[in-house]
N, C-alpha and C. Protein backbone atom coordinates (compact mmCIF):
# COMPACT_ATOMS: atom_id res chain seq x y z
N UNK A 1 4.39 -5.53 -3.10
CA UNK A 1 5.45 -4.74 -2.53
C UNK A 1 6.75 -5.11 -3.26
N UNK A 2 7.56 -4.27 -4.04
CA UNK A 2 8.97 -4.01 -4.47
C UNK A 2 9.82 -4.06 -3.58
N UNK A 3 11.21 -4.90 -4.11
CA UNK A 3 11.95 -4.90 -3.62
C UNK A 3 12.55 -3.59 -2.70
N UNK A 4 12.27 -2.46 -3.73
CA UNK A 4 12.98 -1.29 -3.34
C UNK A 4 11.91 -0.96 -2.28
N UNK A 5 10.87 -1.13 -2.00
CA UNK A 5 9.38 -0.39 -1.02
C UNK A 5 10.58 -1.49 0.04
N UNK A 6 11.02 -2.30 0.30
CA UNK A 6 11.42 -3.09 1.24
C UNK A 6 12.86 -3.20 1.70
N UNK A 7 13.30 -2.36 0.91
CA UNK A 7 14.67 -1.55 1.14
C UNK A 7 14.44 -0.38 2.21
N UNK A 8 13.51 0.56 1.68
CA UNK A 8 13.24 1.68 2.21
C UNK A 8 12.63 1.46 3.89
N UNK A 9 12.17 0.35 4.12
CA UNK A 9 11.48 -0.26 5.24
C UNK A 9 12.86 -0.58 6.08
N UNK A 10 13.41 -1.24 5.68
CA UNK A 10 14.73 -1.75 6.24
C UNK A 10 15.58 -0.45 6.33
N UNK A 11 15.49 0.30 5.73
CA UNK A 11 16.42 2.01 6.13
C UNK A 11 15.80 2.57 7.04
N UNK A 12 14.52 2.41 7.24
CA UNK A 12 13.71 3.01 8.28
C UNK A 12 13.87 2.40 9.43
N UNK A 13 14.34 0.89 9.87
CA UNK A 13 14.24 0.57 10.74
C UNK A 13 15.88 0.85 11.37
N UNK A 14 16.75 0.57 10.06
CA UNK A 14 18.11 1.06 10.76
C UNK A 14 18.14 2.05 10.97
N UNK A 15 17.45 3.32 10.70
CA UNK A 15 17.74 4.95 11.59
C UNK A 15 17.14 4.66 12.65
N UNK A 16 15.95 3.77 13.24
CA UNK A 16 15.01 3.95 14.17
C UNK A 16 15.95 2.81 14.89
N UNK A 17 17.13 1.97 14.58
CA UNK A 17 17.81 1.12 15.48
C UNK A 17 19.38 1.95 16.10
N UNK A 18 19.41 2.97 15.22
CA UNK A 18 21.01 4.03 15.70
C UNK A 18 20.03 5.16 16.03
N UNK A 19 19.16 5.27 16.08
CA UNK A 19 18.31 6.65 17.25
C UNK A 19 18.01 5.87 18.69
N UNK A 20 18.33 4.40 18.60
CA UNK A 20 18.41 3.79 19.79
C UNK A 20 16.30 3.73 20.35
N UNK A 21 15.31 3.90 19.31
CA UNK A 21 14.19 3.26 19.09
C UNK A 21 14.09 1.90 19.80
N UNK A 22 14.63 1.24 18.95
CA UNK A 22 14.56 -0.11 19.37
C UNK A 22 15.39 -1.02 19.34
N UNK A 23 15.77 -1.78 19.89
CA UNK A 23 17.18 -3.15 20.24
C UNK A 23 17.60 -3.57 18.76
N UNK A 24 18.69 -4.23 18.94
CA UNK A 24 19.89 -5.08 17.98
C UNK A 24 18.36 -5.84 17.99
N UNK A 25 18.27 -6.82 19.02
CA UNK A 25 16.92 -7.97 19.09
C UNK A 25 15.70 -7.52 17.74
N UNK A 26 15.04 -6.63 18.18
CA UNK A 26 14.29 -6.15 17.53
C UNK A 26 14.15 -5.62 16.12
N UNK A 27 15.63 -5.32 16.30
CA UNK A 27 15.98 -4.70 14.55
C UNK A 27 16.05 -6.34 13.64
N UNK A 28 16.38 -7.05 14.60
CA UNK A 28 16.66 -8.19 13.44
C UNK A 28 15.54 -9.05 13.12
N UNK A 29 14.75 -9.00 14.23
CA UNK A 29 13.28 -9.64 13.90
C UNK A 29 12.52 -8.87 13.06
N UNK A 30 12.61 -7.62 13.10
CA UNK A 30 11.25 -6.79 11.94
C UNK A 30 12.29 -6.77 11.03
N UNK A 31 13.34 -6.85 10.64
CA UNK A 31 13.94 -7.13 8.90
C UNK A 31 13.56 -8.41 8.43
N UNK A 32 13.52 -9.33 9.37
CA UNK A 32 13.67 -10.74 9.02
C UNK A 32 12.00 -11.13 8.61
N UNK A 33 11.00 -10.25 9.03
CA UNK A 33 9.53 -9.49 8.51
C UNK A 33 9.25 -9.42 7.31
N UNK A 34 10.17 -8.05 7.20
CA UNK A 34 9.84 -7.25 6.99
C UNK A 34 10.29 -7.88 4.95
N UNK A 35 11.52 -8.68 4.86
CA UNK A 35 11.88 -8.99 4.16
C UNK A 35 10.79 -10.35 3.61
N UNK A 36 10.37 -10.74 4.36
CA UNK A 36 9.35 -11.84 3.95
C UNK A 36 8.09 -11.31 3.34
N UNK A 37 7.71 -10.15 3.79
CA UNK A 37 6.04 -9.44 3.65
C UNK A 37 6.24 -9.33 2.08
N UNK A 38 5.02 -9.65 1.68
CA UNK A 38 4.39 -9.14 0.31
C UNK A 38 3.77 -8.16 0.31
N UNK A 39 3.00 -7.64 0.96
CA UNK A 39 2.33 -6.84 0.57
C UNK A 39 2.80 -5.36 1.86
N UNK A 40 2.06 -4.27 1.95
CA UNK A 40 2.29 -3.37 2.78
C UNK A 40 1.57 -3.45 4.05
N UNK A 41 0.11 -4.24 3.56
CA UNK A 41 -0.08 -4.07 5.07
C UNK A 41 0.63 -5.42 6.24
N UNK A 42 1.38 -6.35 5.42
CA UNK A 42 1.76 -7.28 6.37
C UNK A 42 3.12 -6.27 7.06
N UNK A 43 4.15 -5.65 6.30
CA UNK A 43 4.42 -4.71 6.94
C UNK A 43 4.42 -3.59 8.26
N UNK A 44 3.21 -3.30 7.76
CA UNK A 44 2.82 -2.30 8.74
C UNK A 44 2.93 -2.69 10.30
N UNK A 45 2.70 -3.71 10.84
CA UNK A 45 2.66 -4.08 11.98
C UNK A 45 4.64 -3.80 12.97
N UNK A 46 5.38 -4.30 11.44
CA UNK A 46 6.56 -3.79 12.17
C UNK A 46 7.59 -2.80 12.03
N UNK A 47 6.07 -1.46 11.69
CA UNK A 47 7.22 0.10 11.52
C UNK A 47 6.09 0.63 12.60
N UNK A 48 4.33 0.37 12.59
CA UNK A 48 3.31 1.01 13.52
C UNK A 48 3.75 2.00 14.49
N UNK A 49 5.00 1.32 15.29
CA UNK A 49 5.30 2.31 16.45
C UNK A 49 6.68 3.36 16.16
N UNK A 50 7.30 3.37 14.60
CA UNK A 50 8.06 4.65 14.97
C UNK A 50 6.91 5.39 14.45
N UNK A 51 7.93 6.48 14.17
CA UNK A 51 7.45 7.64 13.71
C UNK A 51 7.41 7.64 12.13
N UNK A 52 6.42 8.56 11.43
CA UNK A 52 6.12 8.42 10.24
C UNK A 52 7.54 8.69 9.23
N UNK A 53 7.44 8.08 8.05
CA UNK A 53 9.02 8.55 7.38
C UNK A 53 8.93 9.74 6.61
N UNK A 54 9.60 10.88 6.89
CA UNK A 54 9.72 11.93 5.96
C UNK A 54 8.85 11.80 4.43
N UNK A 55 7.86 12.86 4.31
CA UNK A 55 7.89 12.40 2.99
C UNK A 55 6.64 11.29 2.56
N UNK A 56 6.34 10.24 3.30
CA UNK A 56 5.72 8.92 3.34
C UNK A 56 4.08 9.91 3.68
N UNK A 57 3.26 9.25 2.45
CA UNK A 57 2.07 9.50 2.61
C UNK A 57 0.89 9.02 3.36
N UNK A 58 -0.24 9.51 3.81
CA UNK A 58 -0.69 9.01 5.16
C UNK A 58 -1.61 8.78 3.95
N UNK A 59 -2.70 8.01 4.52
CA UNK A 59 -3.87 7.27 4.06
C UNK A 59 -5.09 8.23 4.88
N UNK A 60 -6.37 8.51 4.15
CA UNK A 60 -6.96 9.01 4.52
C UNK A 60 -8.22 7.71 4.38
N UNK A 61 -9.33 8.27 5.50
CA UNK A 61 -10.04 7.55 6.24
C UNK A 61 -11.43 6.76 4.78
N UNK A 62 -11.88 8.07 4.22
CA UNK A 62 -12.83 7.73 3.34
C UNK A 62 -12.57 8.51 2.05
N UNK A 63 -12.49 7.79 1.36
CA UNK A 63 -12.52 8.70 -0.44
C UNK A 63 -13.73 8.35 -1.26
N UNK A 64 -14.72 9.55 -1.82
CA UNK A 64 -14.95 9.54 -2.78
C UNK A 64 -14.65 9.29 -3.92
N UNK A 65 -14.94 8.85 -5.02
CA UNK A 65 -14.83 8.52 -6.01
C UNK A 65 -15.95 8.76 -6.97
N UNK A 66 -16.39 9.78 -7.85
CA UNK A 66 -17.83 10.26 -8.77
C UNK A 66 -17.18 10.34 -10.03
N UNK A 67 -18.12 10.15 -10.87
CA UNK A 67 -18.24 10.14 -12.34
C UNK A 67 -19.29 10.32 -13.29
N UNK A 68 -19.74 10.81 -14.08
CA UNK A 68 -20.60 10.20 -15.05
C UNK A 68 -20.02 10.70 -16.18
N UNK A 69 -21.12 9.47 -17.13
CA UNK A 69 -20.08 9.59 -18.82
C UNK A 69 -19.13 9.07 -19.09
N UNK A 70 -17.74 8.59 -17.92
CA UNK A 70 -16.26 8.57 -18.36
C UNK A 70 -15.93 7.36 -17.39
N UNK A 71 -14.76 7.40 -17.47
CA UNK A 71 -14.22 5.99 -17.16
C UNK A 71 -13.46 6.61 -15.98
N UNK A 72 -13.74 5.90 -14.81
CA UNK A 72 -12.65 5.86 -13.12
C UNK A 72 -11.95 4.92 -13.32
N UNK A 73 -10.51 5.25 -12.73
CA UNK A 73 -9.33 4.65 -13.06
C UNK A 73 -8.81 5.06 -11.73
N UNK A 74 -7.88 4.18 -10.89
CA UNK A 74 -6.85 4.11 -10.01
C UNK A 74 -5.87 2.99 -10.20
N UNK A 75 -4.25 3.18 -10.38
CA UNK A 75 -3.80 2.48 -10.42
C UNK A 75 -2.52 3.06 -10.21
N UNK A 76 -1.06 2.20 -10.29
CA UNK A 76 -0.25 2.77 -9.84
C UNK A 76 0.29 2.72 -8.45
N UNK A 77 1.03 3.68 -8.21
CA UNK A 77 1.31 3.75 -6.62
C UNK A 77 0.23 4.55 -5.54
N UNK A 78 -1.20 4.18 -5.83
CA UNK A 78 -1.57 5.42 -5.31
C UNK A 78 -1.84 4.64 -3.69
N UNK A 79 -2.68 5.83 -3.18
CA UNK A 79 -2.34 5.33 -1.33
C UNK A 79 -3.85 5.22 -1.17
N UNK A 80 -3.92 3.53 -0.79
CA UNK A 80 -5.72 3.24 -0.47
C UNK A 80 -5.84 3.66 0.86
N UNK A 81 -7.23 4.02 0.75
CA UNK A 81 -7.80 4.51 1.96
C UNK A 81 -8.22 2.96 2.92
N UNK A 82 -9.21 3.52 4.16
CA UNK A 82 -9.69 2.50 4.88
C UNK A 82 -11.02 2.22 4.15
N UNK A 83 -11.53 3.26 3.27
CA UNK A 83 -12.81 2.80 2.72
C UNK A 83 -13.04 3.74 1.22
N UNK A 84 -13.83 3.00 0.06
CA UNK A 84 -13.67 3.62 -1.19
C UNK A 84 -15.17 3.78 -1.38
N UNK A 85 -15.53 5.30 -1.51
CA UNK A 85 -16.93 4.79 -2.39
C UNK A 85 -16.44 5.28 -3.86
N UNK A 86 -17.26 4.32 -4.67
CA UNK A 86 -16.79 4.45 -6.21
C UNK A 86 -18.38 4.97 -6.81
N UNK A 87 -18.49 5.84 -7.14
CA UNK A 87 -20.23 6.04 -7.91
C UNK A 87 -19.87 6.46 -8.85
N UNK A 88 -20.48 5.63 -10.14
CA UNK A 88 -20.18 5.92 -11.61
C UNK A 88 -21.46 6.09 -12.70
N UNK A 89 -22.12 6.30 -13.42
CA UNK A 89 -23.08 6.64 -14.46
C UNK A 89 -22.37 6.28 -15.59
N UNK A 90 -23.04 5.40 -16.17
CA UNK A 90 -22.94 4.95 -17.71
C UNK A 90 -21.49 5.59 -18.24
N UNK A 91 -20.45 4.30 -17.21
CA UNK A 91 -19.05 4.34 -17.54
C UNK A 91 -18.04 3.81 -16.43
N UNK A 92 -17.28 2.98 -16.61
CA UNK A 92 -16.43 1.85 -16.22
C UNK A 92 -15.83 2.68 -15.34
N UNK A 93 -15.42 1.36 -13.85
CA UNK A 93 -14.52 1.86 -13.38
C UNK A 93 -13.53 0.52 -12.85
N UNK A 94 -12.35 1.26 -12.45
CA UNK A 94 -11.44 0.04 -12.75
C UNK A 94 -9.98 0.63 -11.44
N UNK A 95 -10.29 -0.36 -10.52
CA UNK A 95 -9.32 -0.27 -9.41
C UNK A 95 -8.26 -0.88 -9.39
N UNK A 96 -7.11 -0.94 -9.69
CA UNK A 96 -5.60 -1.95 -9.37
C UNK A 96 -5.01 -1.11 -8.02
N UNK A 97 -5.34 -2.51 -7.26
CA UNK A 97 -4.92 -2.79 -5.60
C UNK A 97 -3.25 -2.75 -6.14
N UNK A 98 -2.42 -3.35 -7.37
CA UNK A 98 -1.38 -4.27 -7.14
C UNK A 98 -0.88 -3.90 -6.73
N UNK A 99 -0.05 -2.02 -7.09
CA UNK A 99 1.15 -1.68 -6.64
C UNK A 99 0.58 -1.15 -5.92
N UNK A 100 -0.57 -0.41 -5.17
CA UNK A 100 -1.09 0.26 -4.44
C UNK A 100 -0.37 0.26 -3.05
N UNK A 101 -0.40 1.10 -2.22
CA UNK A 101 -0.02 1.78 -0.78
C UNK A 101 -1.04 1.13 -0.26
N UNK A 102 -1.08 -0.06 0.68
CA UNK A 102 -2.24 -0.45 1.42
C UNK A 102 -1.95 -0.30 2.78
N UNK A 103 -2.50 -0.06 3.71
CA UNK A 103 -1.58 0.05 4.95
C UNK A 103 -3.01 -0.36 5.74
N UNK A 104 -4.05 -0.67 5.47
CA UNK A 104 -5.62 -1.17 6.41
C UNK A 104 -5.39 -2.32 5.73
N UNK A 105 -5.29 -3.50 7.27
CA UNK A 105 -5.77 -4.70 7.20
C UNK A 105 -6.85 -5.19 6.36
N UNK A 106 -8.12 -4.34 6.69
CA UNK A 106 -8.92 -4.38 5.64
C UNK A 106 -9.89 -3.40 4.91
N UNK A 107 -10.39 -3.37 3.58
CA UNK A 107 -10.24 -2.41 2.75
C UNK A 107 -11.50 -2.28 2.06
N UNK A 108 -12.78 -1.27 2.62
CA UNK A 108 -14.09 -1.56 2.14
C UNK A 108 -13.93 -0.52 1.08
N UNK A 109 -15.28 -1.33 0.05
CA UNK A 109 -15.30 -0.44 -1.26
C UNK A 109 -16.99 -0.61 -1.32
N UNK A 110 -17.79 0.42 -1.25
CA UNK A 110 -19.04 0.65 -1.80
C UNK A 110 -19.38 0.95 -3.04
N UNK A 111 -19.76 0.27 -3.90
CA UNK A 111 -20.06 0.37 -5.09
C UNK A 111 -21.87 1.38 -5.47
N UNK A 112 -21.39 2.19 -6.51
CA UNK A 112 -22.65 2.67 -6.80
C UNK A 112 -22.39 2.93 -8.70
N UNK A 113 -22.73 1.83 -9.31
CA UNK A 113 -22.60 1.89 -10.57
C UNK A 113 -23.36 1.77 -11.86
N UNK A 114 -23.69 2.73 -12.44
CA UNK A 114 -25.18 2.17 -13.06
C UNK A 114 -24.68 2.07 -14.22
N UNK A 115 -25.06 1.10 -15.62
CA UNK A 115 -24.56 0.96 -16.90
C UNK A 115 -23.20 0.99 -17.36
N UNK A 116 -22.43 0.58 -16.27
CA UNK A 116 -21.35 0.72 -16.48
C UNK A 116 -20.33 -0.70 -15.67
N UNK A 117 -19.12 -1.38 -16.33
CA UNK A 117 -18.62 -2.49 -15.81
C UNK A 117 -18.11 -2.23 -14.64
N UNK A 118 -17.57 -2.87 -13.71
CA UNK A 118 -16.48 -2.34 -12.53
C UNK A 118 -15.31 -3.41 -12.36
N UNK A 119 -14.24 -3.55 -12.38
CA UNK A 119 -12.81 -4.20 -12.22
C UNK A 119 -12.12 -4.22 -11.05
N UNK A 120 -11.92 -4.76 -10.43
CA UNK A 120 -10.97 -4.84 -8.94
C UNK A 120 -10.20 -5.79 -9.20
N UNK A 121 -8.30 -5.22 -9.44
CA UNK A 121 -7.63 -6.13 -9.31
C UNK A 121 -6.53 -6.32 -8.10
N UNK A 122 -6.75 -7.36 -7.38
CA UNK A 122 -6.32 -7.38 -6.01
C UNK A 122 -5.11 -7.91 -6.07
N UNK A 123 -4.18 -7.42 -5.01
CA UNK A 123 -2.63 -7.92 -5.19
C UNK A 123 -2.67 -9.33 -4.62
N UNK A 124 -1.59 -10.01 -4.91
CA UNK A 124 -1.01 -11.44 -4.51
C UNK A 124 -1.20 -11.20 -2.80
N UNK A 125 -1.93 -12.23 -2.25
CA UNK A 125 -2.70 -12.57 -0.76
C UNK A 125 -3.29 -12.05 -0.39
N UNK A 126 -4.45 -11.35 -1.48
CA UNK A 126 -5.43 -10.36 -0.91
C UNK A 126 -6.68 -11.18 -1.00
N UNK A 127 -7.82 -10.95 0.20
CA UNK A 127 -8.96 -12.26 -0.16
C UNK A 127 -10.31 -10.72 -0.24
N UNK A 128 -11.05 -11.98 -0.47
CA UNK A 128 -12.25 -10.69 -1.19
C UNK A 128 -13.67 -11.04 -0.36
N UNK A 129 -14.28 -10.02 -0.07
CA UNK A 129 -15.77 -10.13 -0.18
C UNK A 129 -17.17 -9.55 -0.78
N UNK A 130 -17.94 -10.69 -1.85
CA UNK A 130 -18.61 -9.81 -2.42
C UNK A 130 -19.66 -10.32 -2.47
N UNK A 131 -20.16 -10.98 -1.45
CA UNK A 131 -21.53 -11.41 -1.37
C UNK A 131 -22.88 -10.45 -1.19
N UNK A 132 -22.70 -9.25 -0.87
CA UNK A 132 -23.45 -8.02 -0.24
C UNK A 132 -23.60 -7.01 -1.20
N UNK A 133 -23.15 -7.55 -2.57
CA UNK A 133 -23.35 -6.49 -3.81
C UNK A 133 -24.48 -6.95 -4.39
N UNK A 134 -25.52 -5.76 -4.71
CA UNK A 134 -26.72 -5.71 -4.99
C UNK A 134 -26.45 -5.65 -6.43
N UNK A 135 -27.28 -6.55 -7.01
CA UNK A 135 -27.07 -6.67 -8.77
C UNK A 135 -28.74 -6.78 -9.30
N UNK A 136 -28.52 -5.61 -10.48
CA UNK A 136 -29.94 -5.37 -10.92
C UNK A 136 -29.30 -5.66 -12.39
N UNK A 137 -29.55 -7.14 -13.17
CA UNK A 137 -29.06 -7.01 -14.21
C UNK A 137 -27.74 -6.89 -14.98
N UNK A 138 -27.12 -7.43 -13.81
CA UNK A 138 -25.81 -7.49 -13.50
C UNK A 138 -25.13 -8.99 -13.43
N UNK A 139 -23.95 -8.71 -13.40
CA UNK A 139 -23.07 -10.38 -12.84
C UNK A 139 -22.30 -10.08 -11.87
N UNK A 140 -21.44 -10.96 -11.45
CA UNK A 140 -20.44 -10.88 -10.44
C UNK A 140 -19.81 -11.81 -10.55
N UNK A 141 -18.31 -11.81 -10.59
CA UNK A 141 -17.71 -13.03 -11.15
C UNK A 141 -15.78 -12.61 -10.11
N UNK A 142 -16.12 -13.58 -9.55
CA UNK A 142 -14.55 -13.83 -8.79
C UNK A 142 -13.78 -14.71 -9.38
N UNK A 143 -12.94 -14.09 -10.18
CA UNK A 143 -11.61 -14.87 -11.24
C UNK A 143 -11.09 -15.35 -10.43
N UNK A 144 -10.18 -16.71 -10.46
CA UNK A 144 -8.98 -17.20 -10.12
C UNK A 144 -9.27 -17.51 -8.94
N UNK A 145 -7.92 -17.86 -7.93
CA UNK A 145 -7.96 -18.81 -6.50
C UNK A 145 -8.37 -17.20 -5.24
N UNK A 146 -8.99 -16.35 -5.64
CA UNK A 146 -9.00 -15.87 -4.67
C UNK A 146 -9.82 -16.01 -3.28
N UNK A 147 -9.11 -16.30 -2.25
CA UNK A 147 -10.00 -16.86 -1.01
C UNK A 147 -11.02 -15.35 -0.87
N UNK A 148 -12.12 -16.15 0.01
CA UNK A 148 -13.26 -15.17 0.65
C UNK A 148 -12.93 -15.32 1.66
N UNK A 149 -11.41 -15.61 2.89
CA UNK A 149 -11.15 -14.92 3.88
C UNK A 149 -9.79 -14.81 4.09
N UNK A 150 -9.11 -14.73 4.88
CA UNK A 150 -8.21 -14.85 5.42
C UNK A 150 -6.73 -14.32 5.22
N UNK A 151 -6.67 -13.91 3.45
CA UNK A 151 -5.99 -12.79 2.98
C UNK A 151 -5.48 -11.90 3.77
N UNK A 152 -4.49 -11.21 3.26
CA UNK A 152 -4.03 -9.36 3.85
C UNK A 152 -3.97 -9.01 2.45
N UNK A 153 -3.84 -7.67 2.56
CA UNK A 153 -5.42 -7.26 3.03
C UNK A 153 -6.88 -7.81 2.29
N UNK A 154 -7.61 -7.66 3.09
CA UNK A 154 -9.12 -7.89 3.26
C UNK A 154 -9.94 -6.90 2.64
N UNK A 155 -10.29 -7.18 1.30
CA UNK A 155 -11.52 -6.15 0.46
C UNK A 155 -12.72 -6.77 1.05
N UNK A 156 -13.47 -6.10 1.29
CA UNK A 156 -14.82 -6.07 1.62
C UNK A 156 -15.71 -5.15 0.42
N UNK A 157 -16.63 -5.85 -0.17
CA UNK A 157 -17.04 -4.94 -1.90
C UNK A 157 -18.62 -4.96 -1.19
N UNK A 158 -19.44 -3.87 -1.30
CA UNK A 158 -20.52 -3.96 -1.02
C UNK A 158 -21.35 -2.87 -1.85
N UNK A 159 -22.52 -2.83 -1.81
CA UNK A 159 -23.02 -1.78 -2.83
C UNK A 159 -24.20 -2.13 -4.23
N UNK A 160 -24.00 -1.38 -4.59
CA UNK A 160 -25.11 -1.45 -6.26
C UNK A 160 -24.01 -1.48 -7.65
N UNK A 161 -24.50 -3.05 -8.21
CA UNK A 161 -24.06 -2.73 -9.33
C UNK A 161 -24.91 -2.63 -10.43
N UNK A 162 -25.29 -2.27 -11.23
CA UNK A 162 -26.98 -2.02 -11.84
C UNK A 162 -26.51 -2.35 -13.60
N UNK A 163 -26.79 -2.85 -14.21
CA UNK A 163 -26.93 -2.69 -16.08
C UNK A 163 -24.94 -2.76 -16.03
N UNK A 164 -24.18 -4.05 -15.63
CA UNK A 164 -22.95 -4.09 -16.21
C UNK A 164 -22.47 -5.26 -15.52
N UNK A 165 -21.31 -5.37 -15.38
CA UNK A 165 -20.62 -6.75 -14.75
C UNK A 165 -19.30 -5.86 -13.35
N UNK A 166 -19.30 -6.84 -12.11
CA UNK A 166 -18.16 -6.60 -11.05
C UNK A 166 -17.46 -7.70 -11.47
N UNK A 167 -16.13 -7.75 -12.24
CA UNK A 167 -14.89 -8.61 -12.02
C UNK A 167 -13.61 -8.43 -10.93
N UNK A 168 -13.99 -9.25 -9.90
CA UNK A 168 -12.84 -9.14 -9.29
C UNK A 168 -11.60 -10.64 -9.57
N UNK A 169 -10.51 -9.79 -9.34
CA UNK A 169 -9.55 -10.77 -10.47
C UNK A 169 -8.11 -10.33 -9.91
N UNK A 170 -7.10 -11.30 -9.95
CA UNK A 170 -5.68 -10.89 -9.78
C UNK A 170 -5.15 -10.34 -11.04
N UNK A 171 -4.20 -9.82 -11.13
CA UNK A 171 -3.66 -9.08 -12.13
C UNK A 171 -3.37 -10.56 -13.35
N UNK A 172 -3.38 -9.99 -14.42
CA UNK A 172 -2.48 -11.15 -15.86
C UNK A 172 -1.34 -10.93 -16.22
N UNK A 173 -0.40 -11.57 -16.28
CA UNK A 173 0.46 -11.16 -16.75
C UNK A 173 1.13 -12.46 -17.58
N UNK A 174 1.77 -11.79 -19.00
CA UNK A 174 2.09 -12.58 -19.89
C UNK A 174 3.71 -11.59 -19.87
N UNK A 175 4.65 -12.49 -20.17
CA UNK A 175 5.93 -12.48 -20.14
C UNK A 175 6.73 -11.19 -19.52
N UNK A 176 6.64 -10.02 -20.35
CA UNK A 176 6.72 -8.63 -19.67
C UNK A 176 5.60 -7.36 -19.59
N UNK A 177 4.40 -8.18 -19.66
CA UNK A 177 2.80 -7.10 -20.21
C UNK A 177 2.17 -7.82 -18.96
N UNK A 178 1.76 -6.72 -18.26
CA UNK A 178 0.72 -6.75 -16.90
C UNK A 178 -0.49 -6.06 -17.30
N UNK A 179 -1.54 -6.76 -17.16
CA UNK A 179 -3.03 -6.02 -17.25
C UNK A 179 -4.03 -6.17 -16.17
């Protein structure tokens, strides 16, 4: 979460504190939050009860994700769902959580991937689970300090990975180059 995603949070709560929403009290505890949160879904708990912000995109429940031949890609600002299926044919696919819209505590992804690698890179305090991925000829490899609980948000990875490798991994970054 950007500074500016936490600006915009804090504007939301001062219209929702001069629409008389909620108390002086209250306004100063969800900034004082809201300014600490890393990520969106630690957030979420203290905007839940206004109303949605103009504009602000909702998260939908389940997304598909199909391919064959080519490479799946999400990255960016896009808005995660509560659950991902990813099915790919002989060709990579590659998820960045970092800047992502997360707004579910936690965040299942079904894998269906045949001959092809898969990438999940999870933002700073996100914990993972990937004990329940079926590997035919495959690896699975959890880079770096990422916990298997207790994170926000909570990936849950389950599924087939068949003829390639699942890296799940925090982002790299060398001086001003993020990969």
């Amino acid at each position: 979460m950007s500074d500016a995603d936490r600006d915009r949070v804090v504007q939301r709560l001062n219209q929702a504190a001069g629409d008389g929403r909620i108390t002086l009290d209250e306004f100063e505890e969800r900034v004082a939050g809201v300014l600490a949160a890393r990520t969106f879904g630690e957030v979420e708990p203290y905007v839940a009860d206004l109303p949605a912000a103009p504009g602000s995109p909702v998260p939908r429940e389940i997304v598909e994700l199909r391919s064959v031949a080519s490479e799946l890609k999400r990255k960016g600002g896009w808005v995660v769902p509560r659950r991902i299926v990813a099915s790919n044919k002989a060709g990579s696919v590659k998820l960045d959580f970092t800047d992502a819209v997360i707004t579910h505590p936690v965040v299942e992804i079904t894998l269906d991937v045949i001959a092809g690698s898969t990438t999940l890179v999870l933002p700073p305090g996100a914990s993972v689970d990937a004990t329940d991925v079926q590997t035919v000829a495959s690896t699975v490899k959890v880079r770096g300090d990422l916990p298997e609980g207790g994170g926000q948000p909570h990936f849950v990875v389950t599924g087939r990975q068949s003829m390639g490798s699942l890296v799940v991994r925090r982002q790299y970054r060398f001086w001003r180059w993020r990969w």
